[in-house]
N, C-alpha and C. Protein backbone atom coordinates (compact mmCIF):
# COMPACT_ATOMS: atom_id res chain seq x y z
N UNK A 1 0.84 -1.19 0.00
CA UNK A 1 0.00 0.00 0.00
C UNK A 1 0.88 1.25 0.00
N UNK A 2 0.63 2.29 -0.83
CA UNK A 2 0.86 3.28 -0.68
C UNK A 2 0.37 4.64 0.14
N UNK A 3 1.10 5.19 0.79
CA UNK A 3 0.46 6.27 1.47
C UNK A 3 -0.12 7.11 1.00
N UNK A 4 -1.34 8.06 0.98
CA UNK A 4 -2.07 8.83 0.06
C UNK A 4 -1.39 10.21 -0.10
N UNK A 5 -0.43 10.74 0.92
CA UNK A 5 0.65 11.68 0.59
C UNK A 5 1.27 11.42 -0.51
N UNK A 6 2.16 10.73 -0.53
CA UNK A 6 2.77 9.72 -1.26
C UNK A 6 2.74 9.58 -2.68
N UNK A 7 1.19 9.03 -2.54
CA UNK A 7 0.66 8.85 -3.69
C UNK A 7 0.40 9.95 -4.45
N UNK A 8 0.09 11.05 -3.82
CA UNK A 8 -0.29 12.46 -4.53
C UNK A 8 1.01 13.25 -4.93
N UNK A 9 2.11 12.90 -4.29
CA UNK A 9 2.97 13.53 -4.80
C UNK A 9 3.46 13.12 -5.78
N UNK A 10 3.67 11.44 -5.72
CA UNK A 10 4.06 11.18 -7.31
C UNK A 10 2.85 11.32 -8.75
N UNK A 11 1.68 11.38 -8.56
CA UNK A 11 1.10 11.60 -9.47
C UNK A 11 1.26 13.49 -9.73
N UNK A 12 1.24 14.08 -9.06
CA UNK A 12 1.65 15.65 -9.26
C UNK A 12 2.76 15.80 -10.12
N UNK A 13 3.82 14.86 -9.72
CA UNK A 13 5.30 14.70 -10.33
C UNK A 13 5.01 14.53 -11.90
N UNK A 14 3.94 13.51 -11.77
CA UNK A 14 3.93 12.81 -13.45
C UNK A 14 2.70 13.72 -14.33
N UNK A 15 2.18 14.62 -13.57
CA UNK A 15 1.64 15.18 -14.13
C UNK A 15 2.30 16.57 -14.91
N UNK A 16 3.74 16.84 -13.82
CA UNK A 16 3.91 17.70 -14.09
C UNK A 16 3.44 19.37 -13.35
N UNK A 17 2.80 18.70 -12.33
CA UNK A 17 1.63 20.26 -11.54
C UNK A 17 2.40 20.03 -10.14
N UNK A 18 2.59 21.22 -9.85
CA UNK A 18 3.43 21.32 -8.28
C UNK A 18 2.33 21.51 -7.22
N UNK A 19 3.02 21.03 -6.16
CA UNK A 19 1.77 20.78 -5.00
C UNK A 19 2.52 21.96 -4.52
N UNK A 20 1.19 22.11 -3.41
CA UNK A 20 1.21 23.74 -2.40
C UNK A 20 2.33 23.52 -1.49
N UNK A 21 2.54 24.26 -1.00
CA UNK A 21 3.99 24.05 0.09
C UNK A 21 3.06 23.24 1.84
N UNK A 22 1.79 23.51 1.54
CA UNK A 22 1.33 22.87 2.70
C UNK A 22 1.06 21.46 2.15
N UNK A 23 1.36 20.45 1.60
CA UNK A 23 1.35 19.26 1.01
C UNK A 23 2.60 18.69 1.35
N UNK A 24 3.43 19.75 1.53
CA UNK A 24 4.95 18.76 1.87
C UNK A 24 5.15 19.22 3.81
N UNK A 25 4.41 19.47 3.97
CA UNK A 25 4.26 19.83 6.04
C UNK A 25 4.36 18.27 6.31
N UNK A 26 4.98 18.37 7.66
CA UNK A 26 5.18 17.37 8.26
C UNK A 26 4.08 16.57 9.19
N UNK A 27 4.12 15.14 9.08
CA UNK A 27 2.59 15.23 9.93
C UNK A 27 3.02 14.90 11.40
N UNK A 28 2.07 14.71 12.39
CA UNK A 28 2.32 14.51 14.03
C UNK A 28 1.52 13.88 14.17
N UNK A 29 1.99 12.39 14.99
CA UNK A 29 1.82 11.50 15.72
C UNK A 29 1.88 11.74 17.09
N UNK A 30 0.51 12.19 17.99
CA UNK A 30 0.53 12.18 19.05
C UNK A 30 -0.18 10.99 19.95
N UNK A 31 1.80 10.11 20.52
CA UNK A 31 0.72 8.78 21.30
C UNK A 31 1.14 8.80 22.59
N UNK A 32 0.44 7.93 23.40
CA UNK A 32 0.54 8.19 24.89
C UNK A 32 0.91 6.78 25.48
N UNK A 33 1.74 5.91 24.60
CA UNK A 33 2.17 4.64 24.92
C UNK A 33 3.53 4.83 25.12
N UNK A 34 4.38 4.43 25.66
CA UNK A 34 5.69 4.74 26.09
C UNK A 34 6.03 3.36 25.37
N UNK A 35 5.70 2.74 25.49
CA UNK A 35 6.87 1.53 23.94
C UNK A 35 6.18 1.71 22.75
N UNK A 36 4.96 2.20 22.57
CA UNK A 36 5.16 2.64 21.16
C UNK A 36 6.03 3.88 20.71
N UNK A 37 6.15 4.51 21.44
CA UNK A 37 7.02 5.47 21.47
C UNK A 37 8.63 5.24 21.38
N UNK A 38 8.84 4.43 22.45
CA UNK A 38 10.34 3.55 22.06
C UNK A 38 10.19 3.45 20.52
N UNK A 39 9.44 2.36 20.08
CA UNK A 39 9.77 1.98 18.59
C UNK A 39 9.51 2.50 17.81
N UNK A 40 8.92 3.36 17.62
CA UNK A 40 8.83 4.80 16.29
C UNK A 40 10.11 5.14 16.88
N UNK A 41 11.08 5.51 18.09
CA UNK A 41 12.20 6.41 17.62
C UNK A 41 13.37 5.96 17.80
N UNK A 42 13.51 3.91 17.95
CA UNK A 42 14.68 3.27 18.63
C UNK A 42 14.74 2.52 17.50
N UNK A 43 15.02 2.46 16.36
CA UNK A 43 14.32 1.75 14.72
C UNK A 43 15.38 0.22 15.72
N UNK A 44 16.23 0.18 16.72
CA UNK A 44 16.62 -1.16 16.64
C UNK A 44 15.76 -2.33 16.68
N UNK A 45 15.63 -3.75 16.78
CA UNK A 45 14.83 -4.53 16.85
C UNK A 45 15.33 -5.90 18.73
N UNK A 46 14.34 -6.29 19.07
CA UNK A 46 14.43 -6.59 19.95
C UNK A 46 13.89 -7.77 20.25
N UNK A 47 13.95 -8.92 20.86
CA UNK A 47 13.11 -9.94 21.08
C UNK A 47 11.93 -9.99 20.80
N UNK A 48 11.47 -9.33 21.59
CA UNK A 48 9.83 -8.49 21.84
C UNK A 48 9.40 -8.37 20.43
N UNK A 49 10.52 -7.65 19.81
CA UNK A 49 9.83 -6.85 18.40
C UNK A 49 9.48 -7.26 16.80
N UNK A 50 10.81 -8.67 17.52
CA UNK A 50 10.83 -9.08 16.01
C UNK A 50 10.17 -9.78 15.15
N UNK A 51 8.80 -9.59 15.44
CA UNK A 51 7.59 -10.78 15.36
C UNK A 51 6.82 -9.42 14.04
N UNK A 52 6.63 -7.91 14.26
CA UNK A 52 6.38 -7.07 13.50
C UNK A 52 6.44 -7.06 12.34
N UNK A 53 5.58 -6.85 11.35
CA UNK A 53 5.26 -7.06 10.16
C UNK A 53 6.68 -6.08 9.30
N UNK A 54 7.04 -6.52 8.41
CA UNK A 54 7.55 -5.69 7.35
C UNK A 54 6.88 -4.24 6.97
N UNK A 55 5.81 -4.57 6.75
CA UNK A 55 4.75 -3.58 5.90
C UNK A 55 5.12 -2.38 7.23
N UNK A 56 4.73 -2.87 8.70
CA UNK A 56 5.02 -1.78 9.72
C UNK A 56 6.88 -0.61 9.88
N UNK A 57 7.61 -1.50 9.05
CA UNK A 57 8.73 -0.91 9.25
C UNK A 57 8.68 0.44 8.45
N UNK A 58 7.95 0.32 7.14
CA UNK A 58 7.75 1.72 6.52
C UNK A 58 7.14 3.30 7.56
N UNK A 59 6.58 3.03 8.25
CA UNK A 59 6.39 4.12 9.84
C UNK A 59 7.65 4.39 10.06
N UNK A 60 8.47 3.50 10.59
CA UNK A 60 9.93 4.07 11.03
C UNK A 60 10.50 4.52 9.62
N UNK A 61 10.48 4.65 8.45
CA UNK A 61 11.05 4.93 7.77
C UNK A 61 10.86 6.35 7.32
N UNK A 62 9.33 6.70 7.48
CA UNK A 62 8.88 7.89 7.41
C UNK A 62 9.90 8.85 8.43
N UNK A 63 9.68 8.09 9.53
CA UNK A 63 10.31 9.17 10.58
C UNK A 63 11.43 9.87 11.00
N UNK A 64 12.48 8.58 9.86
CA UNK A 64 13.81 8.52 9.78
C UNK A 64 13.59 9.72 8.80
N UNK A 65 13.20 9.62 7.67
CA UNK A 65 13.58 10.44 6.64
C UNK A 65 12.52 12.02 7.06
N UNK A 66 11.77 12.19 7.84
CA UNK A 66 11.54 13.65 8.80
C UNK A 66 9.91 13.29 8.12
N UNK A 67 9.08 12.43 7.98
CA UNK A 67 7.95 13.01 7.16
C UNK A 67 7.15 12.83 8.38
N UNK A 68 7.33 12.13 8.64
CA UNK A 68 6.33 12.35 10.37
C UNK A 68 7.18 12.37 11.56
N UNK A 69 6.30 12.81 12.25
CA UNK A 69 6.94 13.19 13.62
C UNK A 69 6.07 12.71 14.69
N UNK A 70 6.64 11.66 15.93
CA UNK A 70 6.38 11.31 16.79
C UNK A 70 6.47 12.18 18.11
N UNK A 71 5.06 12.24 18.85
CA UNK A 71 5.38 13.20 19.76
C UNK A 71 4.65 12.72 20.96
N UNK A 72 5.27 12.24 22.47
CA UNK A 72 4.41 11.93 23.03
C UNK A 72 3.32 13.04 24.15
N UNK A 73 2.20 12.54 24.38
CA UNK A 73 1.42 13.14 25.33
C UNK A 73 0.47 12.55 26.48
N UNK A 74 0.32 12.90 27.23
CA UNK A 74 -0.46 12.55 28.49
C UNK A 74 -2.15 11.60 28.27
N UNK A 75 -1.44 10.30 28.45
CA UNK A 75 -2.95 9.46 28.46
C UNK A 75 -3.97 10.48 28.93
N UNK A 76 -4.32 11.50 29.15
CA UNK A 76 -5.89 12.27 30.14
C UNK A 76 -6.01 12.71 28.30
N UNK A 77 -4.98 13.52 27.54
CA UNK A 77 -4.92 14.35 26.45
C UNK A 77 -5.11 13.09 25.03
N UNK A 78 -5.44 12.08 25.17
CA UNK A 78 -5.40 11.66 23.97
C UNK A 78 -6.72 11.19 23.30
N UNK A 79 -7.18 12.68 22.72
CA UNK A 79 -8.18 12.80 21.72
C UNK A 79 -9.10 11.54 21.42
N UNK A 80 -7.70 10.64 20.37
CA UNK A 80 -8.47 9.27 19.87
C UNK A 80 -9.30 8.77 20.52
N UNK A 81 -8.73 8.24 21.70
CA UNK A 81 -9.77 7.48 22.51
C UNK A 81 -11.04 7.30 22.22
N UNK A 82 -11.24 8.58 21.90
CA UNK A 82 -13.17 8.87 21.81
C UNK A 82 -13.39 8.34 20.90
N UNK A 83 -12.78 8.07 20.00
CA UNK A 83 -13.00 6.79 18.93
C UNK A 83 -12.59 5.29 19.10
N UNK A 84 -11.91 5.31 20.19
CA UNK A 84 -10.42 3.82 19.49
C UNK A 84 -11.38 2.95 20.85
N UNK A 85 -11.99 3.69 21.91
CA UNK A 85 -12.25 2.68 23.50
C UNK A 85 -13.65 2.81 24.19
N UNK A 86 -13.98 2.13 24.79
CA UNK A 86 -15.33 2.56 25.33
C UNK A 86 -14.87 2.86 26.95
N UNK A 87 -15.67 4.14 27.20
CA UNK A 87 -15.37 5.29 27.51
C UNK A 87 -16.45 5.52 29.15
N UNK A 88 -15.93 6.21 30.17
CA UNK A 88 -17.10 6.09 31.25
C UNK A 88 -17.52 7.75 30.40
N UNK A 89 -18.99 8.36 31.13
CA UNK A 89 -19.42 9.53 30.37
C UNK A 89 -18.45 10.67 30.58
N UNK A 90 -17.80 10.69 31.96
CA UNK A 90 -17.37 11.53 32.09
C UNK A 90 -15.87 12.39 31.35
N UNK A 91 -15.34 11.24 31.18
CA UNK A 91 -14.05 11.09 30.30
C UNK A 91 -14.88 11.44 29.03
N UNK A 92 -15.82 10.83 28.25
CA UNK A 92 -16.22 10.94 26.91
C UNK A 92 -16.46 12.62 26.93
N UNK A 93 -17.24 12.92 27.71
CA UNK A 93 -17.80 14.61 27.60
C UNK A 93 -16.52 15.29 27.52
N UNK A 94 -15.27 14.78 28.55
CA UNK A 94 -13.98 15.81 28.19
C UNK A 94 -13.24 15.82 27.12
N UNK A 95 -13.49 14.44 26.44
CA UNK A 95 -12.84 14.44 25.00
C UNK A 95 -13.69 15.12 24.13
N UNK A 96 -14.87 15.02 24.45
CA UNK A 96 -15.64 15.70 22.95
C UNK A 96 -15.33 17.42 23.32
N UNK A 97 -15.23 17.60 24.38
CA UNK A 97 -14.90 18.99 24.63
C UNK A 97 -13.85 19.66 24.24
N UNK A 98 -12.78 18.65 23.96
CA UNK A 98 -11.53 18.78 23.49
C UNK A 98 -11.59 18.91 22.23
N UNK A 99 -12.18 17.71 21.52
CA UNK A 99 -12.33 17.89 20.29
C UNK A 99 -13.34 18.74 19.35
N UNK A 100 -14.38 18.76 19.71
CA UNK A 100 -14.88 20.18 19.58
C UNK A 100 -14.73 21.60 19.84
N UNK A 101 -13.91 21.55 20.76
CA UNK A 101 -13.61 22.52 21.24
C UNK A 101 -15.20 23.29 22.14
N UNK A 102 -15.96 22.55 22.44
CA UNK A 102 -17.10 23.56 23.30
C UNK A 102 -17.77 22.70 24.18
């Protein structure tokens, strides 16, 4: 699979049409796992690790070469959730508050 960045840049290329300067911005990965965090920025491999798909090593490769950026933040601050877990109300109302902003 190709990434849809990716993908848009090489078809721009072959088209010949230059993308906006906000097309080549860097993206951010904000996670709140401390070994996922290790392995987005420790590319070594480890007992533990070496069971990981190929297809997953392209993430570290992004990161190596600057296209994304790993950044960690505080399990209370992580947005996703409100999608990724089931949630007590009270936690849910502070994420949607977050993410809505109201």
């Amino acid at each position: 699979k190709v990434p849809s960045r990716e993908l848009l840049r090489k078809v721009s290329q072959a088209l010949k049409y230059p993308l906006p300067d906000s097309s080549k911005a860097i993206s951010t990965i904000f996670e709140d796992t401390n070994g996922a965090l290790e392995l987005a920025k420790c590319p070594r491999m480890r007992p533990r690790t070496k069971h990981i798909a190929i297809k997953y090593h392209h993430f570290r490769e992004q990161i190596t070469s600057g296209k994304i950026k790993v950044k960690g933040i505080d399990t209370n601050d992580q947005i996703a959730d409100i999608f990724t877990k089931p949630l007590v109300r009270t936690k849910f109302e502070a994420l949607r508050k977050m993410l809505l902003s109201w």
